[in-house]
C-alpha atoms as a PDB file:
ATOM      1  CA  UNK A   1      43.402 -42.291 -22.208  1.00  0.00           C
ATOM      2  CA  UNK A   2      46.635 -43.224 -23.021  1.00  0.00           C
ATOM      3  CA  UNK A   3      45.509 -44.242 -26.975  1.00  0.00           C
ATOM      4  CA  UNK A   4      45.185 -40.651 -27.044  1.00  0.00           C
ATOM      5  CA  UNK A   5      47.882 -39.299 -24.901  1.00  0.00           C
ATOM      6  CA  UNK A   6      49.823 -41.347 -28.072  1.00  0.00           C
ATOM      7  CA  UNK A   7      47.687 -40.033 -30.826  1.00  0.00           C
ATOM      8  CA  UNK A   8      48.667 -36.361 -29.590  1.00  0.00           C
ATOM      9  CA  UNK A   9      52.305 -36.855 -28.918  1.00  0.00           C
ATOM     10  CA  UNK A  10      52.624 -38.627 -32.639  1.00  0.00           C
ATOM     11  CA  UNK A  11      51.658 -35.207 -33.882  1.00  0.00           C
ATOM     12  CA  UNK A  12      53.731 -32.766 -31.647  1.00  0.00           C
ATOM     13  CA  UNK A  13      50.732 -31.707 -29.753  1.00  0.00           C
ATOM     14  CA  UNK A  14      51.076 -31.510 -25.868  1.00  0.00           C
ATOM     15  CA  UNK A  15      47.747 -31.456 -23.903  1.00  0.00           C
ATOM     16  CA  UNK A  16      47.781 -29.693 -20.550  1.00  0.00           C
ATOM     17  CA  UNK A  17      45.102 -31.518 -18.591  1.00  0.00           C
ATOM     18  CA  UNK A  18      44.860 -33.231 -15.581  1.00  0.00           C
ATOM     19  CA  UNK A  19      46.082 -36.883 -15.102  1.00  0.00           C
ATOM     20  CA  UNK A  20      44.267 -39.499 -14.046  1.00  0.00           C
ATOM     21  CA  UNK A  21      43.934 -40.878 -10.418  1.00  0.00           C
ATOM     22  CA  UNK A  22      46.136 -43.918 -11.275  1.00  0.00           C
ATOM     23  CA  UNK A  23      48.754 -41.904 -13.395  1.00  0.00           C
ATOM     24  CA  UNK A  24      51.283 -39.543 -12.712  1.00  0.00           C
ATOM     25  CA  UNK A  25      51.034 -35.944 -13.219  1.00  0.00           C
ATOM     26  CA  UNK A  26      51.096 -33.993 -16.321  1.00  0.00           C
ATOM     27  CA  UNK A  27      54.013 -31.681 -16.586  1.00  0.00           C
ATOM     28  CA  UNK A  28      52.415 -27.872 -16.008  1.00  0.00           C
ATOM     29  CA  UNK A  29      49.329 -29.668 -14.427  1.00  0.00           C
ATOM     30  CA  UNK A  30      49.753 -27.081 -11.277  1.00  0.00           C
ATOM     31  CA  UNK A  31      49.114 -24.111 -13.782  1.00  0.00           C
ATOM     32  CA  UNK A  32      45.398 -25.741 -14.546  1.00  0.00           C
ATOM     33  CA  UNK A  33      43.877 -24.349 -11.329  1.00  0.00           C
ATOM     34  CA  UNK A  34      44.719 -20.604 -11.837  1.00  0.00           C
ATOM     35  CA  UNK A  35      43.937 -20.396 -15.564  1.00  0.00           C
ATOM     36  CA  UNK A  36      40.687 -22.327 -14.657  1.00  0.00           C
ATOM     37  CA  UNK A  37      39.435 -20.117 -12.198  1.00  0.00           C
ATOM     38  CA  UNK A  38      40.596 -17.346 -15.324  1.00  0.00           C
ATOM     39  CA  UNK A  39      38.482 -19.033 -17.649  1.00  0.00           C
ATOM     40  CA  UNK A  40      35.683 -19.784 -15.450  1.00  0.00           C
ATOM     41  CA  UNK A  41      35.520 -15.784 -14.224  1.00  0.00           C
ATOM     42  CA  UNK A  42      35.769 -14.736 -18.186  1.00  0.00           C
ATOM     43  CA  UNK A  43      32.532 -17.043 -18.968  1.00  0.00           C
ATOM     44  CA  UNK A  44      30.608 -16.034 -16.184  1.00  0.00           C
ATOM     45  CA  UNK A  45      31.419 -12.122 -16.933  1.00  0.00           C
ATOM     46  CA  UNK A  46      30.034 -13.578 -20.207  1.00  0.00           C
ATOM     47  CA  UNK A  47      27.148 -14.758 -19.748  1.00  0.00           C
ATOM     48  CA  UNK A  48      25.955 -12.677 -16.845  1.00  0.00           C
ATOM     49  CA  UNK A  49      27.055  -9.437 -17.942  1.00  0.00           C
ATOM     50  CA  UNK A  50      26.655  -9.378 -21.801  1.00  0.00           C
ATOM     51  CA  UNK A  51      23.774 -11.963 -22.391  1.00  0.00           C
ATOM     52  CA  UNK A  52      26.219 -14.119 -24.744  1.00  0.00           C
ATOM     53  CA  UNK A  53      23.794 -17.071 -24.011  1.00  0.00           C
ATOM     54  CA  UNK A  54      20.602 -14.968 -25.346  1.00  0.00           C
ATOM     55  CA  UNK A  55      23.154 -13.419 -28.659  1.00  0.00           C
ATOM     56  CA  UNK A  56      19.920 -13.523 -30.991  1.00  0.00           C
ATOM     57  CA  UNK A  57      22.338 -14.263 -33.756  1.00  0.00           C
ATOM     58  CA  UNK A  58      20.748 -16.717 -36.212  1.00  0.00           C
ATOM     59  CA  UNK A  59      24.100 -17.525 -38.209  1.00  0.00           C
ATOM     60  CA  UNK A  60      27.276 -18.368 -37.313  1.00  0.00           C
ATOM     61  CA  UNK A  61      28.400 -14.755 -38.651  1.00  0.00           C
ATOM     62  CA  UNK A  62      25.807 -12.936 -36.636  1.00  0.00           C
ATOM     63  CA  UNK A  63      26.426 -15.063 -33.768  1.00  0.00           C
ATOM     64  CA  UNK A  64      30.312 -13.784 -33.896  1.00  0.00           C
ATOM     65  CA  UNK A  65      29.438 -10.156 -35.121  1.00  0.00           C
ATOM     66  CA  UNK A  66      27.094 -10.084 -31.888  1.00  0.00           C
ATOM     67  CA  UNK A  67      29.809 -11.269 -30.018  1.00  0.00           C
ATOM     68  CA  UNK A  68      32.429  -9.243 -31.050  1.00  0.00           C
ATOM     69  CA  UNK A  69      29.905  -6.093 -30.323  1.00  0.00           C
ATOM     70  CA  UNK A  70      29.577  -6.795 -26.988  1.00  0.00           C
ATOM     71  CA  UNK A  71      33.198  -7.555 -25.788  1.00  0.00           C
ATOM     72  CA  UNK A  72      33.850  -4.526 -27.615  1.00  0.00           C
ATOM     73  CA  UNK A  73      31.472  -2.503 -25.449  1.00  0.00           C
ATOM     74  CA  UNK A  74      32.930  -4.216 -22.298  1.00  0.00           C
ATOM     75  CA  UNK A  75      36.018  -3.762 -23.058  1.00  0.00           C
ATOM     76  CA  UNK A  76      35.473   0.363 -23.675  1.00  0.00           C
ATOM     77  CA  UNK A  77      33.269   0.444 -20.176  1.00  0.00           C
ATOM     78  CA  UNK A  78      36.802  -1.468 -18.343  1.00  0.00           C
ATOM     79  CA  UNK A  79      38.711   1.607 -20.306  1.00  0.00           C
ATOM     80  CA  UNK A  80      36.297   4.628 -19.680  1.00  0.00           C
ATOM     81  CA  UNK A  81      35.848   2.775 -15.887  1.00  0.00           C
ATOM     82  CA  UNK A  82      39.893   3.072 -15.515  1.00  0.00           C
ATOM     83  CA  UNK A  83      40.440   6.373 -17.157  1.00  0.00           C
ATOM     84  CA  UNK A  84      37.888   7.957 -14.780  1.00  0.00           C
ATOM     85  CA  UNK A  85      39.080   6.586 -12.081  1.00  0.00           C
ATOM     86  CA  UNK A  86      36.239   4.164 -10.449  1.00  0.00           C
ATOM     87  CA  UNK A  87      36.238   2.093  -7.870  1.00  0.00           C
ATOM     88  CA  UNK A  88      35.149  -1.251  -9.945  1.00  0.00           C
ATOM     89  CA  UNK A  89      36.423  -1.566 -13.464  1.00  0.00           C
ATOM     90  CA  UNK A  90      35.020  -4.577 -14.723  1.00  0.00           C
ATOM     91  CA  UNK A  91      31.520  -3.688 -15.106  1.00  0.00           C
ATOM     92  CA  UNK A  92      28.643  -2.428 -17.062  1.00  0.00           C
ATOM     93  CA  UNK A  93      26.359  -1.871 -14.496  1.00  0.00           C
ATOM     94  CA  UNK A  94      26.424   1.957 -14.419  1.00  0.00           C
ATOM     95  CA  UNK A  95      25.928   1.714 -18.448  1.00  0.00           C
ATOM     96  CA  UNK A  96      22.771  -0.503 -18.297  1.00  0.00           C
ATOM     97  CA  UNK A  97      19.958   1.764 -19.006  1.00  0.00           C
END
């Protein structure tokens, strides 16, 4: 809305998003398709390949130590995956035993 399209720019912040039907475009607005499609590939690596939504973490701290664990392990499988030279680098599916 535009109350808070003011509210934001009061405070210095800019929000990339995209404009409404009836307004004109947000500057950068073009660069919201790519880094969506980033974001939306990141989540589902998330959820489908490391369980994030079934974490078993019953604090916020476990909840981020689980996390943290299993990006961790992802990211040494995309390493190992690269450094040995396979075809597909972004998965764990040769590690899940």
């Amino acid at each position: 809305s535009r109350e808070l399209d003011h509210f934001l720019a009061e405070r210095g912040v800019r929000l990339i998003r995209p404009s409404y039907r009836n307004r004109t475009p947000h500057p950068g607005e073009p660069l919201l398709k790519a880094v969506r499609q980033l974001i939306e590939s990141v989540n589902d690596t998330l959820k489908g390949q490391l369980d994030l939504e079934q974490h078993g973490g019953r604090t916020i701290e476990g909840v981020g130590v689980r996390i943290a664990q299993r990006l961790l392990a992802l990211t040494a499988a995309i390493w190992h995956n690269r450094a040995t030279g396979q075809p597909v680098t972004r998965s764990l599916t040769a590690y899940d035993h």
